[in-house]
C-alpha atoms as a PDB file:
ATOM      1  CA  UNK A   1      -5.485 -72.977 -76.496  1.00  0.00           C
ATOM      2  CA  UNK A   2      -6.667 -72.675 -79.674  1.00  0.00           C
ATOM      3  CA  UNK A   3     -10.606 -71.365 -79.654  1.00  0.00           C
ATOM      4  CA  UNK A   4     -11.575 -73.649 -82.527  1.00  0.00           C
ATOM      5  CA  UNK A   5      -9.892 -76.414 -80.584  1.00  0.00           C
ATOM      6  CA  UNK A   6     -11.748 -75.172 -77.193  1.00  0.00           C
ATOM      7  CA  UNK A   7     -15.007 -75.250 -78.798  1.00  0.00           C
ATOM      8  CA  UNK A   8     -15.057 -78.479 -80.500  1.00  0.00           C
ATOM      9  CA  UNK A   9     -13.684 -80.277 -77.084  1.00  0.00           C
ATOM     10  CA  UNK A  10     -16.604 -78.420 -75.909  1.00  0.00           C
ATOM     11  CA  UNK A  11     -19.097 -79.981 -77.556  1.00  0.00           C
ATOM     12  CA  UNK A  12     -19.831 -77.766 -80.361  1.00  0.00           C
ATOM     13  CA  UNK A  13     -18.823 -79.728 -82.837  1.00  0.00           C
ATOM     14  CA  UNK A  14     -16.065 -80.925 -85.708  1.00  0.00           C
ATOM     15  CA  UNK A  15     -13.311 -78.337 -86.201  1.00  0.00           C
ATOM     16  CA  UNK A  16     -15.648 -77.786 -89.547  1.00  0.00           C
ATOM     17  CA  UNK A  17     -18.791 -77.472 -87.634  1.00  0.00           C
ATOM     18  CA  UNK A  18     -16.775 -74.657 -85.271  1.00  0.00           C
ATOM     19  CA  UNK A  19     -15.587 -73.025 -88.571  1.00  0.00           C
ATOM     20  CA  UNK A  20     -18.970 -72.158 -89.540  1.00  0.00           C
ATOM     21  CA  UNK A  21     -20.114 -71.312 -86.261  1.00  0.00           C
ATOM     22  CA  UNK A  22     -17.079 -68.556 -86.158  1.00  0.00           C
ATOM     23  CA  UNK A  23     -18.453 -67.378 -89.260  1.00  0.00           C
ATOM     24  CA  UNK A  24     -21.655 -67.098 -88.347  1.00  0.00           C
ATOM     25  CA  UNK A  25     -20.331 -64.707 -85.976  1.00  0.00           C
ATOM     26  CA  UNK A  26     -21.519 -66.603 -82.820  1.00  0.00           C
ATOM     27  CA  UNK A  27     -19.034 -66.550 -80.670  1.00  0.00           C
ATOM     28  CA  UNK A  28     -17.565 -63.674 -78.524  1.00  0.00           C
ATOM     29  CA  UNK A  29     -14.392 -63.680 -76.296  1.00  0.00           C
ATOM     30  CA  UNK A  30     -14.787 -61.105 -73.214  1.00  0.00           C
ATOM     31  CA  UNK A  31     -18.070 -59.772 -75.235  1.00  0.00           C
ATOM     32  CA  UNK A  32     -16.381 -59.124 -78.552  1.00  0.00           C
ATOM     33  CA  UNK A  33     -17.053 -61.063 -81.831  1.00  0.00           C
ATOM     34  CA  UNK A  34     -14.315 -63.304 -82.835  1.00  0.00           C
ATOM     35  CA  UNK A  35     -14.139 -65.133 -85.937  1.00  0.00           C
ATOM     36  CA  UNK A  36     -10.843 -66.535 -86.099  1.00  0.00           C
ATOM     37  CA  UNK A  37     -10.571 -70.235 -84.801  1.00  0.00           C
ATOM     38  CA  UNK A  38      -6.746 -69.950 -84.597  1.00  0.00           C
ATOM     39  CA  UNK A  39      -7.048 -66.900 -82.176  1.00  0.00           C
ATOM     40  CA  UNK A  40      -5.576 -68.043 -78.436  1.00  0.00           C
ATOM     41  CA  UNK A  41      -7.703 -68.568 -75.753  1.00  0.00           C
ATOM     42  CA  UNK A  42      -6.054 -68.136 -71.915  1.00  0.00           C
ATOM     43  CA  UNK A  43      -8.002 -70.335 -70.181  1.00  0.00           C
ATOM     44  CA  UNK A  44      -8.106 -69.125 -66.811  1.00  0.00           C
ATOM     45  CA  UNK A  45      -8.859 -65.841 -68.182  1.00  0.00           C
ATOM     46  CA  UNK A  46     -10.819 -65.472 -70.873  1.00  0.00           C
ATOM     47  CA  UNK A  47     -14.623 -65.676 -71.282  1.00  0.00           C
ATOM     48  CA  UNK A  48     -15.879 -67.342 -73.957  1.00  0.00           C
ATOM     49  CA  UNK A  49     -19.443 -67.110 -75.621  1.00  0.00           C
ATOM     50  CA  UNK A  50     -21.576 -69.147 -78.385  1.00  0.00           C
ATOM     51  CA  UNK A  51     -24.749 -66.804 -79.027  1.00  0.00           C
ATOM     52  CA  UNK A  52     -24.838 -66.060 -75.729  1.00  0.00           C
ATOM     53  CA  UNK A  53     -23.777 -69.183 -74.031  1.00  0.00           C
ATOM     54  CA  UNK A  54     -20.724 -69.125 -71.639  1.00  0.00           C
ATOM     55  CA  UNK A  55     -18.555 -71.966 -72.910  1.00  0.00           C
ATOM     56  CA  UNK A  56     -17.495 -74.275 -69.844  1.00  0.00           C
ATOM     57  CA  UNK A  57     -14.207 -75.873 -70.363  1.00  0.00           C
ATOM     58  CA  UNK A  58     -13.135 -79.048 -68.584  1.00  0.00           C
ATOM     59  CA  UNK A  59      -9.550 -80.123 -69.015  1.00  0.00           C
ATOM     60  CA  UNK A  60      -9.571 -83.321 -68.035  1.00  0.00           C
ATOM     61  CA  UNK A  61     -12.825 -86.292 -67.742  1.00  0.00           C
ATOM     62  CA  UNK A  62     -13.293 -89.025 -65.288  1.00  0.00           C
ATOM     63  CA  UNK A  63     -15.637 -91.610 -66.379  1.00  0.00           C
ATOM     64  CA  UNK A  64     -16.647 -95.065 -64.477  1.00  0.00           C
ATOM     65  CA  UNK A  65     -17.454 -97.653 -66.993  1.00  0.00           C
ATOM     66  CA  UNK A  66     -19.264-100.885 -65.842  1.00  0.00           C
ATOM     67  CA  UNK A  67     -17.676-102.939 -68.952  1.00  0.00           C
ATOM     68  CA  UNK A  68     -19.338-105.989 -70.455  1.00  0.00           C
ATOM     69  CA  UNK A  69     -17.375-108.914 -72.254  1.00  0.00           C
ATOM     70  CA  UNK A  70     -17.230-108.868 -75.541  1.00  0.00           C
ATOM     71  CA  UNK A  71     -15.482-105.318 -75.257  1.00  0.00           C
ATOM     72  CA  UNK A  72     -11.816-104.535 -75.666  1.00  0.00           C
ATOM     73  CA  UNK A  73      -9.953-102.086 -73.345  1.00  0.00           C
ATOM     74  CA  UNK A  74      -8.333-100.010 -76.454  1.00  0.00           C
ATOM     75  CA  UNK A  75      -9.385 -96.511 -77.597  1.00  0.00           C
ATOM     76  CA  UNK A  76      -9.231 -98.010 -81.294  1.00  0.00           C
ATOM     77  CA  UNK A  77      -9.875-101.697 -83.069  1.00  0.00           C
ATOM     78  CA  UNK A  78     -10.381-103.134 -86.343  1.00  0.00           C
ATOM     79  CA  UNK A  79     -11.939-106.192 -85.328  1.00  0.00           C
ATOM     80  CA  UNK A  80     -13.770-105.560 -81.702  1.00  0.00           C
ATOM     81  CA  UNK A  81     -15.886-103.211 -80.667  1.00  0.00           C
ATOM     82  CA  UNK A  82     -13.774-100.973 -78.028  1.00  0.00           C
ATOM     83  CA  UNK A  83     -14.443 -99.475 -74.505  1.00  0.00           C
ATOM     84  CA  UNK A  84     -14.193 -95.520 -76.533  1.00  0.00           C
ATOM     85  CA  UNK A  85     -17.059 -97.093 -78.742  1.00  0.00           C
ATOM     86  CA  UNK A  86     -19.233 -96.836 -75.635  1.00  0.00           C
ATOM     87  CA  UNK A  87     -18.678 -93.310 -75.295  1.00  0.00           C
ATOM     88  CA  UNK A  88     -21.394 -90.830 -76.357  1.00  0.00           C
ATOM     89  CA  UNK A  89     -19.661 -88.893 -78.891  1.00  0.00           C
ATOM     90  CA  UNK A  90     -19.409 -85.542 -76.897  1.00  0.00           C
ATOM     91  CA  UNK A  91     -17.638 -87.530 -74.070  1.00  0.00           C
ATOM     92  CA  UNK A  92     -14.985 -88.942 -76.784  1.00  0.00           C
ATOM     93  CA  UNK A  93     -14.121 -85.483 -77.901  1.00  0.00           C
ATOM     94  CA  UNK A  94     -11.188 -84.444 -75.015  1.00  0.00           C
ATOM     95  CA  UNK A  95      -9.976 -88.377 -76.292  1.00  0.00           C
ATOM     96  CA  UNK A  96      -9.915 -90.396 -73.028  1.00  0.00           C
ATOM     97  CA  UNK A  97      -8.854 -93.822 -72.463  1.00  0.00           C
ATOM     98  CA  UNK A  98      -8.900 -96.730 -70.154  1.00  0.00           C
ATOM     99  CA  UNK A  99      -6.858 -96.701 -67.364  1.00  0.00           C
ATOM    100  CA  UNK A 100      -4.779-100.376 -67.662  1.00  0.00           C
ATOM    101  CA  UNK A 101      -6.652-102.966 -69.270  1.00  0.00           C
ATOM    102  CA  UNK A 102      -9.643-106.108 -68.546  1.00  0.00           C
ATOM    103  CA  UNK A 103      -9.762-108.676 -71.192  1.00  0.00           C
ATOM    104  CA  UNK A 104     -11.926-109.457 -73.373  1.00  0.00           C
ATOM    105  CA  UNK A 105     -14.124-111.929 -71.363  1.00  0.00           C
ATOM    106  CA  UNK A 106     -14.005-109.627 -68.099  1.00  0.00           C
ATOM    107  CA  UNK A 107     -15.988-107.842 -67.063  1.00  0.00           C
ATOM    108  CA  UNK A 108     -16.290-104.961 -64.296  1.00  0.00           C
ATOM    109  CA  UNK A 109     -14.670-101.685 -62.927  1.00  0.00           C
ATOM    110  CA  UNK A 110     -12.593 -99.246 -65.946  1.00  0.00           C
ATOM    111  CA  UNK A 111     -11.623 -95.970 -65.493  1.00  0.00           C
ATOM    112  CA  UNK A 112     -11.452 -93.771 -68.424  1.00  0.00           C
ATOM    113  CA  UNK A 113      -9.788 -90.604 -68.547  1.00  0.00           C
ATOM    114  CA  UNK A 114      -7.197 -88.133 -70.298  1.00  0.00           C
ATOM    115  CA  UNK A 115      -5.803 -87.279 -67.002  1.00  0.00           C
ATOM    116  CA  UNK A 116      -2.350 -89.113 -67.864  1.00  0.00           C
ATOM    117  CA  UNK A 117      -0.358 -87.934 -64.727  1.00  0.00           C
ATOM    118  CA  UNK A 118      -3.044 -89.717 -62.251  1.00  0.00           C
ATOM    119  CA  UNK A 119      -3.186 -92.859 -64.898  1.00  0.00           C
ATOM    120  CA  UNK A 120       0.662 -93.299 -64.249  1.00  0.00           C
ATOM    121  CA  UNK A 121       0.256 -92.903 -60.617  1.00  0.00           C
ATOM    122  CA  UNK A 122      -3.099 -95.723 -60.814  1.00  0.00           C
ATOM    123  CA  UNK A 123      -0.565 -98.310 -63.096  1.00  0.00           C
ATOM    124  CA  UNK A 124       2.935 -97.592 -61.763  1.00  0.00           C
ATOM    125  CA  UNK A 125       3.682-100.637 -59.692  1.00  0.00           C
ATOM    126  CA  UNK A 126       5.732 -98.468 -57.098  1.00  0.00           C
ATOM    127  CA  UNK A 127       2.774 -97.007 -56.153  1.00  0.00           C
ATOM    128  CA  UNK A 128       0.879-100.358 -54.588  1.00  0.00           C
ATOM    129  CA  UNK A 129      -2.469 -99.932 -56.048  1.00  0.00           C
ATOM    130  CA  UNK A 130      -4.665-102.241 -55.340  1.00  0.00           C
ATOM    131  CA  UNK A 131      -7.223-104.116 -57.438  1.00  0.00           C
ATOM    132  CA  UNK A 132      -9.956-106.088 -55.939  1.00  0.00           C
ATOM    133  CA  UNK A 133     -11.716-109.101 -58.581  1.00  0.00           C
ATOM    134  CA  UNK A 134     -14.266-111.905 -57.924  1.00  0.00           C
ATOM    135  CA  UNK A 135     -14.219-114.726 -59.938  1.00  0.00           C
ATOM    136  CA  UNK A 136     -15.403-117.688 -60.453  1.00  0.00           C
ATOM    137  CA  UNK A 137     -13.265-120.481 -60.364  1.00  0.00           C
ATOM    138  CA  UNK A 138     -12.848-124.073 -61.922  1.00  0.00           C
ATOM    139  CA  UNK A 139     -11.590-126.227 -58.599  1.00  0.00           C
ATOM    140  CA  UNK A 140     -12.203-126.088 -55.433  1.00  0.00           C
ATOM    141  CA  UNK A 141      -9.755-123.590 -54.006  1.00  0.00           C
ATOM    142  CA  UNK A 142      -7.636-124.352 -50.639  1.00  0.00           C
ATOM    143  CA  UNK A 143      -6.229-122.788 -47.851  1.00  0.00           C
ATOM    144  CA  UNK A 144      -3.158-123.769 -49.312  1.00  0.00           C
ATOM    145  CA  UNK A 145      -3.703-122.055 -52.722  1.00  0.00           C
ATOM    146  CA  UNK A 146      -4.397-118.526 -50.216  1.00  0.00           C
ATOM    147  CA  UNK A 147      -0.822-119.254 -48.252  1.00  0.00           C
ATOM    148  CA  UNK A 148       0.671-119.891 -52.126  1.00  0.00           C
ATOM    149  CA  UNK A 149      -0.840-116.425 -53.403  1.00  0.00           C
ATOM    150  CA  UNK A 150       0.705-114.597 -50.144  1.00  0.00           C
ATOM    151  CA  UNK A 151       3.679-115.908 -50.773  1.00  0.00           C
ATOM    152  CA  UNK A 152       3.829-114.695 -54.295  1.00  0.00           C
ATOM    153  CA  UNK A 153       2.547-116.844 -57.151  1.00  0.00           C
ATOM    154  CA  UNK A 154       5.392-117.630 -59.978  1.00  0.00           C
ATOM    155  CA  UNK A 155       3.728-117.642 -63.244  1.00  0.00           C
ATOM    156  CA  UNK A 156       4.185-119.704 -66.742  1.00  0.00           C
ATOM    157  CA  UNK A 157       7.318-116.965 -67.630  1.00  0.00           C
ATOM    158  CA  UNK A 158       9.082-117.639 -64.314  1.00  0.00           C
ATOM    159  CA  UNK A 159       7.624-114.229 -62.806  1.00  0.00           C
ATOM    160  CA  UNK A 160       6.791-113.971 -59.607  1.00  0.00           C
ATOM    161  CA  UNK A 161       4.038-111.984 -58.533  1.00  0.00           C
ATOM    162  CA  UNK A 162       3.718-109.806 -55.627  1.00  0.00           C
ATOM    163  CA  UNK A 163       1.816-110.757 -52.858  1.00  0.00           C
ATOM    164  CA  UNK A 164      -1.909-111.425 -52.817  1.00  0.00           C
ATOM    165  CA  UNK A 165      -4.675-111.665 -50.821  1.00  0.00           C
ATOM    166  CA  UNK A 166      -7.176-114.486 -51.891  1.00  0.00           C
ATOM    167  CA  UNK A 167     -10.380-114.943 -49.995  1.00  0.00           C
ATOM    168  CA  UNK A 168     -12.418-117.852 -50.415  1.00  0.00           C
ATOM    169  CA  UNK A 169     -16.191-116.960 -50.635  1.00  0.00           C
ATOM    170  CA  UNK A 170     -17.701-120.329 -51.272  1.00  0.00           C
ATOM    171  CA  UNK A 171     -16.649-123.744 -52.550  1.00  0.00           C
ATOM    172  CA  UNK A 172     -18.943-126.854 -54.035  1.00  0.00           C
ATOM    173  CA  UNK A 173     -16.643-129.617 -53.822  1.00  0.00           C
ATOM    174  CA  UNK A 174     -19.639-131.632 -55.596  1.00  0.00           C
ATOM    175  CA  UNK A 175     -19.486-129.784 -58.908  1.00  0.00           C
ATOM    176  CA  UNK A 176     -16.179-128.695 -57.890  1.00  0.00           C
ATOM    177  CA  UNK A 177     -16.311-125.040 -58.156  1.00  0.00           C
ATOM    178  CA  UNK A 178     -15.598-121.970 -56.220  1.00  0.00           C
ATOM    179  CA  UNK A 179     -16.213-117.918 -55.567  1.00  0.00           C
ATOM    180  CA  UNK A 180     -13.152-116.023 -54.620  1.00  0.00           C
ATOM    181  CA  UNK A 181     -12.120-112.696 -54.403  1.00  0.00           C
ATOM    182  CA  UNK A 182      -8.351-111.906 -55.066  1.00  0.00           C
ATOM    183  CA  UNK A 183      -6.513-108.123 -54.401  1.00  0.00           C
ATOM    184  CA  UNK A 184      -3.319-107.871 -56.351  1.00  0.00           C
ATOM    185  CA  UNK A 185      -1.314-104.560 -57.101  1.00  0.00           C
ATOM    186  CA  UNK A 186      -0.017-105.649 -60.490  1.00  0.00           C
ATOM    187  CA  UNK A 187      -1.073-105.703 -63.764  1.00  0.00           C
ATOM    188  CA  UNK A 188       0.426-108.341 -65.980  1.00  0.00           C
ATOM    189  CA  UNK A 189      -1.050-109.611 -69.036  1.00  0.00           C
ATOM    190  CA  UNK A 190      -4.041-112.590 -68.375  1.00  0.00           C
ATOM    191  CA  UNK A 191      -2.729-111.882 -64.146  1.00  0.00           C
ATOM    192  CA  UNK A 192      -5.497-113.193 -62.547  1.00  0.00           C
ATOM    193  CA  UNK A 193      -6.048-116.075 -64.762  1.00  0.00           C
ATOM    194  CA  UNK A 194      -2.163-116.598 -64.498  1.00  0.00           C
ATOM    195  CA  UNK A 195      -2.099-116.962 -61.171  1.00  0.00           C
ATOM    196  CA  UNK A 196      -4.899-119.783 -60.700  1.00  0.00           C
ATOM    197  CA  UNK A 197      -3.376-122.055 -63.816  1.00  0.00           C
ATOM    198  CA  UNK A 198      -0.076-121.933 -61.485  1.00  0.00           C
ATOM    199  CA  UNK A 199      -2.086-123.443 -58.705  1.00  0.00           C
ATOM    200  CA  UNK A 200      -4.102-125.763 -61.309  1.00  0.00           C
ATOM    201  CA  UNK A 201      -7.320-124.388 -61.712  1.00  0.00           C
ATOM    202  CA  UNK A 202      -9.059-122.161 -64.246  1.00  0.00           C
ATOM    203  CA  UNK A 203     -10.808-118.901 -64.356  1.00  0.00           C
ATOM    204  CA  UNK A 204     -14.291-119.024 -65.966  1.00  0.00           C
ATOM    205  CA  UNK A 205     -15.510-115.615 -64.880  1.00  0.00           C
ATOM    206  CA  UNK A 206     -14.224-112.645 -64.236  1.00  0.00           C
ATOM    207  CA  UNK A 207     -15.373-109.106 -62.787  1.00  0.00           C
ATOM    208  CA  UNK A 208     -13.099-106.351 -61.111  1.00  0.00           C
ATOM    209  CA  UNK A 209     -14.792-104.828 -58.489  1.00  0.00           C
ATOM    210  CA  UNK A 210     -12.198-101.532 -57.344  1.00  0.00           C
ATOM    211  CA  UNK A 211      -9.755-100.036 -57.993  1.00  0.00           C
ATOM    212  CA  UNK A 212      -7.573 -98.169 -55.522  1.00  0.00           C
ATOM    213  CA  UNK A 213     -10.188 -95.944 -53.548  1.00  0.00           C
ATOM    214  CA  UNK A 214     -12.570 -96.546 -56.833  1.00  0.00           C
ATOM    215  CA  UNK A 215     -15.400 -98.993 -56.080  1.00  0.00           C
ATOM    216  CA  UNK A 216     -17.710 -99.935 -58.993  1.00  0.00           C
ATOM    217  CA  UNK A 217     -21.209 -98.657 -58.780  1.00  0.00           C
ATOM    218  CA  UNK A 218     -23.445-101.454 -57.687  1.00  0.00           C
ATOM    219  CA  UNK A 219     -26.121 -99.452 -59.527  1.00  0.00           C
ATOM    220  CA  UNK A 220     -24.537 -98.384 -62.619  1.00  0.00           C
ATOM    221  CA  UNK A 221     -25.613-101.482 -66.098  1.00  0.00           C
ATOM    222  CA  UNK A 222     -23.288-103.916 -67.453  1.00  0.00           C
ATOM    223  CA  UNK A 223     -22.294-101.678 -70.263  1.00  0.00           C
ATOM    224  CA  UNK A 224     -23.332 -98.243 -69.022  1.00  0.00           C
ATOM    225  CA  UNK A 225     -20.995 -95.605 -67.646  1.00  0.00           C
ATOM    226  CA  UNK A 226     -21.072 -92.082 -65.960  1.00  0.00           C
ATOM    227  CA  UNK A 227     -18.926 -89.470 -64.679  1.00  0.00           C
ATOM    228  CA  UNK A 228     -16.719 -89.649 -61.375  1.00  0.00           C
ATOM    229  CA  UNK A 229     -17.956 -87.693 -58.675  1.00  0.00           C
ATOM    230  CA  UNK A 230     -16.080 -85.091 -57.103  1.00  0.00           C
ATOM    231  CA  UNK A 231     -15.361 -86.852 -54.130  1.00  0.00           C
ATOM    232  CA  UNK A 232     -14.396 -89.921 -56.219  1.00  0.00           C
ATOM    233  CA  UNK A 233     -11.662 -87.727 -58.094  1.00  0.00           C
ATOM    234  CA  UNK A 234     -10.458 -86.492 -54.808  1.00  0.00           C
ATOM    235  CA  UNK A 235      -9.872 -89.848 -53.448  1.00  0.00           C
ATOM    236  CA  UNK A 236      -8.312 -90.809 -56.432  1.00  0.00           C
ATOM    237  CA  UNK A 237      -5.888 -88.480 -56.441  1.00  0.00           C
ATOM    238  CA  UNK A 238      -5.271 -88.059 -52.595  1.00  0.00           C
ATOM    239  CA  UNK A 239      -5.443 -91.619 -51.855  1.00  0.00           C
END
C-alpha cells in the first residue's frame, strides 16, 4: 500500500494533509525518515511512525449502527441525509457501507463495513441468513396469517417468498392493532411491508432487531453507533 494512502485511512488526514506531514519529515518507516507518499508500505512488515507514533492499520471496520428514520441506507444522497453521514469522519475514511438496506421509515439493526467478502456471505440468499423485525401492525394478525407466512407469502410481483416465521406478540382487536415479530432470510425491496399487504394489513412501524448472530445493542441511541466487538466479528464470520 501506498504510505500516503496508509496514513490518511489512518486518520491523519486528507492525502494533502499527509503531503505536508511527509514534508515535515514526520514520519519514519523501520526508523528512517521517509518523505515520499508514493513509497510502498508491506503491511505485515513494515513499521510505520508519525513523530514518534506507531501507525496502527486496520484493514477492514465493523460498525453497529442503531439507525433512526428519516435516514437512508446509501453511502451517498442528494436529497436525504445517509447512514455514512452518521459516521465521524475518521470512521468514513477506509469508506464503509451498509450491509443490505432498511427504508427510510425503519428503523433498527445496520451493519456497516468495507469487509465485502463477509457482506456477500450476510446478503447472498444461499446462505439462509436470518433477519429478525418487530413491527407494528395495522390489523389484528391471525393464526392463519402465521400458517400463510410459513408457507411462503406471494407478493404484489407474483414472488414468492421463502418461508417465515411470524410470532404474534400482542393483538387489540378494539383498536385493531397488533405487535409481531417476523424472521425472514430474504431481502426484497419494501419485504416486510410486502408480505403483510398480501395478507391485508399494513405496516406502521418498523425496527430490525438481528441480524444473523448480530443482535442490536439494547443500550446503544436511536442514531448512535459503535464498533463490533471481537467476539461479534467472530460470530459473524464463523456463524
Amino acid at each position: 500500500m501506498r504510505l500516503d494512502k496508509l496514513l490518511s485511512h489512518s486518520g491523519f488526514g486528507t492525502r494533502k494533509e499527509v503531503k505536508n506531514l511527509l514534508k515535515k519529515k514526520g514520519v519514519t518507516v523501520n526508523g528512517e525518515v521517509q518523505k515520499e507518499g508514493k513509497f510502498q508500505i508491506d503491511l505485515e512488515k513494515d513499521r510505520v511512525e508519525v513523530f514518534g507514533e506507531e501507525v496502527s492499520y486496520q484493514e477492514f471496520v465493523y460498525f453497529m449502527l442503531h439507525k433512526p428514520q428519516g435516514v437512508i441506507s446509501a453511502t451517498t444522497d442528494n436529497l436525504h441525509e445517509t447512514v455514512i453521514d452518521l459516521l465521524q469522519p475518521h470512521d468514513q475514511l477506509q469508506e464503509p457501507f451498509p450491509v443490505g438496506r432498511l427504508d427510510i421509515d425503519t428503523e433498527g439493526l445496520l451493519l456497516l463495513t468495507n469487509d465485502g467478502a463477509l457482506a456477500h456471505e450476510l446478503l447472498s440468499p444461499k446462505k439462509h441468513v436470518n433477519k429478525v423485525y418487530e413491527a407494528e401492525i395495522k390489523g389484528v394478525v391471525t393464526k392463519e396469517d402465521v400458517i400463510a407466512f410459513e408457507k411462503g407469502i406471494s407478493l404484489d410481483d407474483g414472488y414468492v417468498c421463502k418461508p417465515a416465521v411470524l410470532d404474534i406478540i400482542e393483538t387489540n382487536e378494539n383498536e385493531g392493532t397488533s405487535w409481531i415479530r417476523v424472521t425472514i432470510q430474504e431481502g426484497k425491496f419494501h419485504q416486510v411491508k410486502r408480505m403483510f399487504e398480501a395478507v391485508g394489513k399494513e405496516v406502521v412501524y418498523l425496527k430490525r432487531l438481528s441480524m444473523g448472530p448480530l443482535i442490536l445493542d439494547e443500550e446503544l441511541p436511536l442514531g448512535e453507533y459503535r464498533p463490533l466487538t471481537l467476539e461479534e466479528i467472530e460470530q459473524l464470520k464463523n456463524r
